[in-house]
N, C-alpha and C. Protein backbone atom coordinates (compact mmCIF):
# COMPACT_ATOMS: atom_id res chain seq x y z
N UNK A 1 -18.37 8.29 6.47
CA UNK A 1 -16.97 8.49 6.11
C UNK A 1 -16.27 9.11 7.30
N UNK A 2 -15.10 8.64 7.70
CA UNK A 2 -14.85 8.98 8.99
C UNK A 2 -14.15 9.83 9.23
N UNK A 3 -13.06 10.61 7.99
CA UNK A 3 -12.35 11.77 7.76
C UNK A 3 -13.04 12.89 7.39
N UNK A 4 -14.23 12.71 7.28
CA UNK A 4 -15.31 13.93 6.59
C UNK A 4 -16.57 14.16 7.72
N UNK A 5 -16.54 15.38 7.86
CA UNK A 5 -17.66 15.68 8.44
C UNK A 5 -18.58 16.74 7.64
N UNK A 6 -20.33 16.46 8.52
CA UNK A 6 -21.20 17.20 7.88
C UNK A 6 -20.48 18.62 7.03
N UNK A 7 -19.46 19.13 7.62
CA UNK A 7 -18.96 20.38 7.16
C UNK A 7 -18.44 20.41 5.71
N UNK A 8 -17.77 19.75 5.16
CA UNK A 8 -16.89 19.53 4.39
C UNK A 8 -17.62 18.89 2.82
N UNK A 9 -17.42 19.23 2.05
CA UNK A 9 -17.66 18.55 0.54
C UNK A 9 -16.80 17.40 0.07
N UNK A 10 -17.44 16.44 -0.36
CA UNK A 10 -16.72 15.46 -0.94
C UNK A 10 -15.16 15.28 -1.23
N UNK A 11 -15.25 16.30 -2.30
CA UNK A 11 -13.73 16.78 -2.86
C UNK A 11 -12.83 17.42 -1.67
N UNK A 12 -13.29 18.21 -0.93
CA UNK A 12 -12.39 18.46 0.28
C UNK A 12 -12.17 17.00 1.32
N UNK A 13 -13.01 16.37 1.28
CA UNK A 13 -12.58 15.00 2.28
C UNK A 13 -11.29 14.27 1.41
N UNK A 14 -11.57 14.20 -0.24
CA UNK A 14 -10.32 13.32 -0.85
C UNK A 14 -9.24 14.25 -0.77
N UNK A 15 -8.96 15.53 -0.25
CA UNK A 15 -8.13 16.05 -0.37
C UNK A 15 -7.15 16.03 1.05
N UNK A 16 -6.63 14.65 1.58
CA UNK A 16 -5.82 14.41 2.81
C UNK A 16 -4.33 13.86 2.71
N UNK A 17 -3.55 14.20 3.78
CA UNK A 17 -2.41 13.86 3.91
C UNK A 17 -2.47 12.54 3.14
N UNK A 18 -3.17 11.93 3.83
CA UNK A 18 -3.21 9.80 3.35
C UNK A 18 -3.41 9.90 1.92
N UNK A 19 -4.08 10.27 1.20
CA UNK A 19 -4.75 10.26 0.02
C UNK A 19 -3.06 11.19 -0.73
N UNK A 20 -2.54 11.91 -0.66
CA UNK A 20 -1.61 12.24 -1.51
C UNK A 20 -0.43 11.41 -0.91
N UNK A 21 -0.48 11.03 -0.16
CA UNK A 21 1.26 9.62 -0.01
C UNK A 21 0.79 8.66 -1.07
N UNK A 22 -0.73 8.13 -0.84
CA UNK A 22 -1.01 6.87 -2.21
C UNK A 22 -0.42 7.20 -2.96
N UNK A 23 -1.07 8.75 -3.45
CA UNK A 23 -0.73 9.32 -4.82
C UNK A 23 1.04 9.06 -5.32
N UNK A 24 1.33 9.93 -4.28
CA UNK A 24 2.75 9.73 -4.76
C UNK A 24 3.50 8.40 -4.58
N UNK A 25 3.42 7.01 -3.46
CA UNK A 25 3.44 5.91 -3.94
C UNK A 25 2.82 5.09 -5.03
N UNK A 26 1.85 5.54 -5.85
CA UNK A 26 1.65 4.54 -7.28
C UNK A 26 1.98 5.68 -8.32
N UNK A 27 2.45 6.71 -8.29
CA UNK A 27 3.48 7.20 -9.10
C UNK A 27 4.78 6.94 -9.26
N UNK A 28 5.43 6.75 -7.99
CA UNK A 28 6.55 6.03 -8.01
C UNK A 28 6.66 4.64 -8.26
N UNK A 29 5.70 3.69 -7.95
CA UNK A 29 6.04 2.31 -8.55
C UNK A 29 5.94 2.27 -10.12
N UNK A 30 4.64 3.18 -10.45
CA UNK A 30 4.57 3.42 -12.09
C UNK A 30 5.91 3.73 -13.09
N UNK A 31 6.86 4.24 -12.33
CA UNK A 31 8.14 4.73 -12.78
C UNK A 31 9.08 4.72 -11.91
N UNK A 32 9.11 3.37 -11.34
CA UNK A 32 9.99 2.36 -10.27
C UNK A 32 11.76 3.36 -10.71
N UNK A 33 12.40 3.54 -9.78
CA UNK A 33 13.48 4.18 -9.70
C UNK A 33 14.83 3.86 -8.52
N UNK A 34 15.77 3.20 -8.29
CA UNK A 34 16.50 2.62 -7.79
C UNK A 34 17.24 3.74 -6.75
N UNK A 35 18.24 2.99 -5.55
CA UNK A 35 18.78 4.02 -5.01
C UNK A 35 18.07 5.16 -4.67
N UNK A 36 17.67 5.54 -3.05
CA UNK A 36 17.41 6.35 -2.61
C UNK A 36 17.55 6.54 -0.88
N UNK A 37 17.94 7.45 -0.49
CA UNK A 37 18.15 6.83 1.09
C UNK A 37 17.47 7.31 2.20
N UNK A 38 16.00 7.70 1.52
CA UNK A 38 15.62 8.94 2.33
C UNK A 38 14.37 8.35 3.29
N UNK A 39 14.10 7.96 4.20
CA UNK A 39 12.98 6.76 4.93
C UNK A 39 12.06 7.28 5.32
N UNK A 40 11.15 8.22 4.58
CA UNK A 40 9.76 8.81 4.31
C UNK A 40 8.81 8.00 3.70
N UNK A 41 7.57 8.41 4.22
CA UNK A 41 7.00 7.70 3.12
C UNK A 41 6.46 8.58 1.87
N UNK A 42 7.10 9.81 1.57
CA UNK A 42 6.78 10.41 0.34
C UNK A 42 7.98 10.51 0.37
N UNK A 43 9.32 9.89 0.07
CA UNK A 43 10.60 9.90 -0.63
C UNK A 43 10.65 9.85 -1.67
N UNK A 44 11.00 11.09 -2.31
CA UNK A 44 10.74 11.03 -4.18
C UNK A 44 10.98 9.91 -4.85
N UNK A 45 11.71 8.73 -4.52
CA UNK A 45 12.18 7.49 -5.24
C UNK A 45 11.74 5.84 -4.42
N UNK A 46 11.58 5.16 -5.61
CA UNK A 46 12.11 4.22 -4.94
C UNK A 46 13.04 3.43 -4.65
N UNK A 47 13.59 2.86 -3.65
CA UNK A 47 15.08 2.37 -3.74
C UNK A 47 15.42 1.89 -2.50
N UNK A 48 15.70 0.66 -2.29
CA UNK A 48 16.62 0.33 -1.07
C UNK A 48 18.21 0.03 -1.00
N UNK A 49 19.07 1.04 -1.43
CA UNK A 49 19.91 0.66 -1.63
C UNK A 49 20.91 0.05 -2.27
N UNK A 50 22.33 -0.29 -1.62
CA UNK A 50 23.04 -1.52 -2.03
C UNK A 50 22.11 -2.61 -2.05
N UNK A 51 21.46 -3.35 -1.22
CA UNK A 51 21.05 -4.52 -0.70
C UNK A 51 19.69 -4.72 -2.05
N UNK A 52 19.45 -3.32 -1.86
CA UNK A 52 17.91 -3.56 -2.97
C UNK A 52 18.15 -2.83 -4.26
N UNK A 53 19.22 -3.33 -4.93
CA UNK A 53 19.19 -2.01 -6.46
C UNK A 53 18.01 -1.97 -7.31
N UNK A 54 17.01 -2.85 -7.39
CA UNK A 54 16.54 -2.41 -8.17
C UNK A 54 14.79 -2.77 -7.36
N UNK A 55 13.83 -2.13 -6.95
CA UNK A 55 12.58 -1.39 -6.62
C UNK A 55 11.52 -1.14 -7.47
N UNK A 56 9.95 -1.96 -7.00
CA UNK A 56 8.91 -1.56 -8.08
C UNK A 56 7.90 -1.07 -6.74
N UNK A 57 8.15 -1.43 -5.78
CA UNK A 57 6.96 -1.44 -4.52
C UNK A 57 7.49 -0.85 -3.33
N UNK A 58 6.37 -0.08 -2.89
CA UNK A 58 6.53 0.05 -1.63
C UNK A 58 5.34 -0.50 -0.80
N UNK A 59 5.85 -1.74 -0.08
CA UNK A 59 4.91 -2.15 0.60
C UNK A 59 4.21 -1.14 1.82
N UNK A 60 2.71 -1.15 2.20
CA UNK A 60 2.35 -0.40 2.97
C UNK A 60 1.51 -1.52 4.06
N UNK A 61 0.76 -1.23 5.23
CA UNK A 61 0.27 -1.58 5.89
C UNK A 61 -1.12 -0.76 6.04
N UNK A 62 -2.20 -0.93 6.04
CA UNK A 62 -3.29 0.42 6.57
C UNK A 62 -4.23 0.56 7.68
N UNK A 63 -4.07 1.21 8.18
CA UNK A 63 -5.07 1.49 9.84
C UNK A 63 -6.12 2.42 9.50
N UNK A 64 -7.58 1.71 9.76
CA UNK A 64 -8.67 2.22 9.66
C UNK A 64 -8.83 3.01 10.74
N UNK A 65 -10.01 3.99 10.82
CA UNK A 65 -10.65 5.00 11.97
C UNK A 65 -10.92 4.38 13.02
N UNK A 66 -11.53 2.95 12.52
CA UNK A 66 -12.60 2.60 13.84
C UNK A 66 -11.54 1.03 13.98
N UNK A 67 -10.62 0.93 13.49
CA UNK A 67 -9.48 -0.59 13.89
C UNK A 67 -8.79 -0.50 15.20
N UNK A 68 -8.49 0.48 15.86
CA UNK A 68 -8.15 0.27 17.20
C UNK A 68 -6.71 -0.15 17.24
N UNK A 69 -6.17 0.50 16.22
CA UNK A 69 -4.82 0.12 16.08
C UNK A 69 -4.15 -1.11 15.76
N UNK A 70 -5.34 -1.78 14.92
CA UNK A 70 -5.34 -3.01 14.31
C UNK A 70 -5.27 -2.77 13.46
N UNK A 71 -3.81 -3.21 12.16
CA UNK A 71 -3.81 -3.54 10.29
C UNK A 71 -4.74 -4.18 9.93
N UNK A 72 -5.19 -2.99 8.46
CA UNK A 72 -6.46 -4.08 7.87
C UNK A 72 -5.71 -4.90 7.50
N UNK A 73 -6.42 -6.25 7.46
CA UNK A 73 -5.95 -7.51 7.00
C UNK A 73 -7.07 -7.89 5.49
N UNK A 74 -6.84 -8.56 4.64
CA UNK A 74 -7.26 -8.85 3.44
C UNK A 74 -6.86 -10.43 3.06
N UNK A 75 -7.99 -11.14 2.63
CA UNK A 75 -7.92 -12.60 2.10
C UNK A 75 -6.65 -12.34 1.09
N UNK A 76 -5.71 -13.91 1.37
CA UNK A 76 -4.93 -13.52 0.36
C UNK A 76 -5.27 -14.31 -1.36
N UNK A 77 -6.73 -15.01 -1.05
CA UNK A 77 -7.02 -14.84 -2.71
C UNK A 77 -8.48 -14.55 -2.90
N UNK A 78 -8.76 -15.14 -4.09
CA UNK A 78 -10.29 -14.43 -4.21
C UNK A 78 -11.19 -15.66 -3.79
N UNK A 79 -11.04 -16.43 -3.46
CA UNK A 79 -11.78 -17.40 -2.85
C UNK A 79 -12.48 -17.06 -1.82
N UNK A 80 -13.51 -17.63 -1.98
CA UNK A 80 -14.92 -16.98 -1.00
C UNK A 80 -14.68 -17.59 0.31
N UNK A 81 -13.73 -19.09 0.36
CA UNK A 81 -13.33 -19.91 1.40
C UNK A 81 -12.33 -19.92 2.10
N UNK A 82 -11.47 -18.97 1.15
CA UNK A 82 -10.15 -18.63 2.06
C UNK A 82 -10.09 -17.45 3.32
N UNK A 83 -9.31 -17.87 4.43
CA UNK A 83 -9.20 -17.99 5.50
C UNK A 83 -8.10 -17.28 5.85
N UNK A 84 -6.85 -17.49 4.78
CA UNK A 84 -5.86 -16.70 5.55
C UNK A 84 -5.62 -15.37 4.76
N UNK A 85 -5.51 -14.41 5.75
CA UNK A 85 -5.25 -13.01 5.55
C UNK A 85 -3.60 -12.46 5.46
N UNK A 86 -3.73 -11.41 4.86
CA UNK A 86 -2.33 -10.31 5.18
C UNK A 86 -2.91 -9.06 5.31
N UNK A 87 -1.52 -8.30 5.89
CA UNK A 87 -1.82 -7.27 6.58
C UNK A 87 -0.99 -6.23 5.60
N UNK A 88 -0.51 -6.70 4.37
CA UNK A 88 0.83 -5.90 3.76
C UNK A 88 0.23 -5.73 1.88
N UNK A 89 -0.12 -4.66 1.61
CA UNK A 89 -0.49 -4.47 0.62
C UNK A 89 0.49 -3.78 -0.55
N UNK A 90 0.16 -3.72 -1.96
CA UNK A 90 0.93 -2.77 -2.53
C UNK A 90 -0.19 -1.87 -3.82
N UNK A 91 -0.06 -0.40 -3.67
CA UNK A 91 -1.16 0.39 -4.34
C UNK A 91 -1.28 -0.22 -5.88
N UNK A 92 -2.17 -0.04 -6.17
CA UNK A 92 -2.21 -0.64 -7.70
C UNK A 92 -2.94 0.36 -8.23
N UNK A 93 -3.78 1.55 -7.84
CA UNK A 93 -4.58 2.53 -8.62
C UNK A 93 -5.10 3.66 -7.73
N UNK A 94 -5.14 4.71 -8.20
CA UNK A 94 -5.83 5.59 -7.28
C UNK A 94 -6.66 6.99 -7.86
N UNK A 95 -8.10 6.39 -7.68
CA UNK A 95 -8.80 7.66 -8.36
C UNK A 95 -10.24 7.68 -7.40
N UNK A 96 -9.98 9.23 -7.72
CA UNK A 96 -11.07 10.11 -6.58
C UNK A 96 -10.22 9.35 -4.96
N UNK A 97 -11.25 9.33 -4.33
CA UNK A 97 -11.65 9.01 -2.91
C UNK A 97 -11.21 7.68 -2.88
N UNK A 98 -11.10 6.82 -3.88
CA UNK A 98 -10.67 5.57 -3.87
C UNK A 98 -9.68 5.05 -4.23
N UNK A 99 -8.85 4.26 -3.70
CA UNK A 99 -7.47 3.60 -3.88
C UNK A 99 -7.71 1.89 -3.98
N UNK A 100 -7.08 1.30 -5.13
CA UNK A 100 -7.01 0.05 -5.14
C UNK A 100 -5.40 -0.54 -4.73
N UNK A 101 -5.97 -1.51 -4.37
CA UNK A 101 -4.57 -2.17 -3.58
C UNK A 101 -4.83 -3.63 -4.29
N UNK A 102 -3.21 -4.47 -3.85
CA UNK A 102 -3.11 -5.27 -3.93
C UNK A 102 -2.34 -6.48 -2.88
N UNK A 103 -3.16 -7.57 -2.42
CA UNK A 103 -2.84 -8.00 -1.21
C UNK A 103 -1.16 -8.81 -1.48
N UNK A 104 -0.47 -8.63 -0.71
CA UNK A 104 1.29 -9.08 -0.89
C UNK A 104 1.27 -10.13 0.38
N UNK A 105 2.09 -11.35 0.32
CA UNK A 105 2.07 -12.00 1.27
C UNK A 105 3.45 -12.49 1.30
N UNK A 106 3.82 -12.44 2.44
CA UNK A 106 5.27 -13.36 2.87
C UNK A 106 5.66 -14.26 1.83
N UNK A 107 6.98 -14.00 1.13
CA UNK A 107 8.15 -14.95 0.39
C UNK A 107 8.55 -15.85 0.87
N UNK A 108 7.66 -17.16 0.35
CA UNK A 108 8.45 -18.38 1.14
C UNK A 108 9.77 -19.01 0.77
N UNK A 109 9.94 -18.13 -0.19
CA UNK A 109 11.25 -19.07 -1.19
C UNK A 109 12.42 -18.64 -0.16
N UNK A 110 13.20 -19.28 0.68
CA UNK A 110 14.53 -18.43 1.52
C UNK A 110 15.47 -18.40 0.75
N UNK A 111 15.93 -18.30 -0.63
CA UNK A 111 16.95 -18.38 -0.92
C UNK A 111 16.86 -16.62 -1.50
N UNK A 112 15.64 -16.39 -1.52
CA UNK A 112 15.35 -15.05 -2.06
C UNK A 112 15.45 -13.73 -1.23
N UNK A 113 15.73 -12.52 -1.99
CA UNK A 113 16.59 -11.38 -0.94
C UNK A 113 14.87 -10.19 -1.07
N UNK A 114 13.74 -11.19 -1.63
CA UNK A 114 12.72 -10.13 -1.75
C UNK A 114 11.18 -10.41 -0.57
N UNK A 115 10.65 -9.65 0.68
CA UNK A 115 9.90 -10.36 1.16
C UNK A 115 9.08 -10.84 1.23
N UNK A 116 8.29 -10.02 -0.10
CA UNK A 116 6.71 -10.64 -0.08
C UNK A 116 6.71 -10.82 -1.80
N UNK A 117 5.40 -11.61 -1.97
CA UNK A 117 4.84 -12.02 -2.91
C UNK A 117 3.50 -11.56 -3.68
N UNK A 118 3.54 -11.04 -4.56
CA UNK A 118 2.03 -10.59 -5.10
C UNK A 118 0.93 -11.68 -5.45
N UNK A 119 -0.63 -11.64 -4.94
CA UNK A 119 -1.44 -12.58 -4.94
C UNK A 119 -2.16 -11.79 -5.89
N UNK A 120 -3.43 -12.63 -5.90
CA UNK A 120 -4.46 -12.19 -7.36
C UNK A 120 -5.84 -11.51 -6.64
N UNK A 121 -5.42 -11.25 -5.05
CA UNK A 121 -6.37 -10.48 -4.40
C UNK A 121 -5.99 -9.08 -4.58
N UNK A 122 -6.94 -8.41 -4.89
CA UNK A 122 -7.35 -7.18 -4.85
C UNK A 122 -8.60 -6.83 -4.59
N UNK A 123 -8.55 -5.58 -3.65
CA UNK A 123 -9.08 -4.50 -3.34
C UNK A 123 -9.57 -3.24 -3.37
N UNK A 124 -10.64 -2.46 -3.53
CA UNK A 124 -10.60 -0.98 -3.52
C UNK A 124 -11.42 -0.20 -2.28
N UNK A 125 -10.82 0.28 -1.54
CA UNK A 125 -10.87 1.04 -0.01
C UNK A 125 -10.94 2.54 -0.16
N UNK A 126 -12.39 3.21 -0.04
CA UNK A 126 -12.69 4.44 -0.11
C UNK A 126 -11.36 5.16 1.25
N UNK A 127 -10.44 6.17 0.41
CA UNK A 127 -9.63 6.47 1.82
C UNK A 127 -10.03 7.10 2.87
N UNK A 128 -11.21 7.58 2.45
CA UNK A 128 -11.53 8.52 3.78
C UNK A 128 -12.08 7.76 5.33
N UNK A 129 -11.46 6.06 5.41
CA UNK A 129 -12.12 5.60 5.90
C UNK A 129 -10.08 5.25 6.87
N UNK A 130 -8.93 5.57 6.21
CA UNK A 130 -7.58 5.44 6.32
C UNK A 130 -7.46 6.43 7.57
N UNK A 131 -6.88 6.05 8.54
CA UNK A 131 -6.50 6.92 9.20
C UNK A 131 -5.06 7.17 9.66
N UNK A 132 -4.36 5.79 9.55
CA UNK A 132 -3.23 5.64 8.97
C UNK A 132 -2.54 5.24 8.15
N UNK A 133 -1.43 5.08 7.70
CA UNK A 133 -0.47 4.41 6.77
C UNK A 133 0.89 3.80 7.34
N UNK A 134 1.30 3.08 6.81
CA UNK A 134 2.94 2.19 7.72
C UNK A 134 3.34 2.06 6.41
N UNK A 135 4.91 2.75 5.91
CA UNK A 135 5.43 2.11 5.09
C UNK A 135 6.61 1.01 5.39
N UNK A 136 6.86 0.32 4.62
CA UNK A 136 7.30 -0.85 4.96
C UNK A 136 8.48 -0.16 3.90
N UNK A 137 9.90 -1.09 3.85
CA UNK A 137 10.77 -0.93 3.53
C UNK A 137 10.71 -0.99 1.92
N UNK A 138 11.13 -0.69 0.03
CA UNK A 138 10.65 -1.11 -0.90
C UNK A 138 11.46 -2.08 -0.63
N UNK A 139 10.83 -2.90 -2.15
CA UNK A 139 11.30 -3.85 -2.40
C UNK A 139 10.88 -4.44 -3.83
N UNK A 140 11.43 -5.37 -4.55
CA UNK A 140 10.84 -5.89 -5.82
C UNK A 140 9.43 -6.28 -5.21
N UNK A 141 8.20 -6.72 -6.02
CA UNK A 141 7.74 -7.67 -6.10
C UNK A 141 6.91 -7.89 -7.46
N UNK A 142 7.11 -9.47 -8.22
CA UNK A 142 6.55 -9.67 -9.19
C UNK A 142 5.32 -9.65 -9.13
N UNK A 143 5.05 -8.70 -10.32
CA UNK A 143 3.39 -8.54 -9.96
C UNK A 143 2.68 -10.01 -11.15
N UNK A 144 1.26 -10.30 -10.55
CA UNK A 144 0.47 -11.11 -11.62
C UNK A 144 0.15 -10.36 -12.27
């Protein structure tokens, strides 16, 4: 685990900056909230605005310890054969040390004001392995 050393107990490793932004991003999508203008990624709300009144997601991006400043990327379905990845997730659960995500991929529809799309890939990524986070702007997205 790459946030934890011999020193430290379990429960003190889940206890990190990264690990309480999840927290408070799948609290806020849980009780999605419009209008907010504050460009944190622990901004008590969610909300983009005029442009975005109404908000269920905050898309994130995540940088591992040992990625080299490379986004994890994730199949965007559950197919053992699929090939193409994203780099843009949205939290779907978070307990103990572990956070589940869900892989979001580029909106192909252009007539639409929302960017990504929810797939039927999901994930669960022990965080102590997070060394960063990127939030991305909210935005709707229909979940499956």
């Amino acid at each position: 685990m790459c946030n934890c050393n011999n020193n430290n107990n379990e429960k003190n490793c889940c206890n990190n900056c990264i690990m309480e932004i999840l927290q408070v991003i799948n609290v806020l999508q849980n009780n999605a909230c419009p209008d907010n203008c504050l460009l944190s990624c622990d901004r008590p709300a969610l909300g983009g605005g005029a442009s975005c009144p109404i908000c269920n997601t905050r898309p994130i991006m995540l940088y591992t310890c040992c990625g080299n400043g490379t986004p994890w990327a994730m199949p965007v379905s559950r197919s053992a054969t699929e090939t193409t990845t994203s780099n843009v997730f949205r939290v779907e659960k978070v307990d103990g040390c572990c956070c589940t995500f869900r892989v979001l991929t580029p909106n192909t529809d252009t007539t639409s004001i929302y960017p990504y799309v929810s797939t039927n890939s999901i994930f669960t990524m022990d965080t102590n392995c997070l060394c960063s986070v990127r939030c991305l702007d909210d935005t709707y997205v229909e979940c499956i």
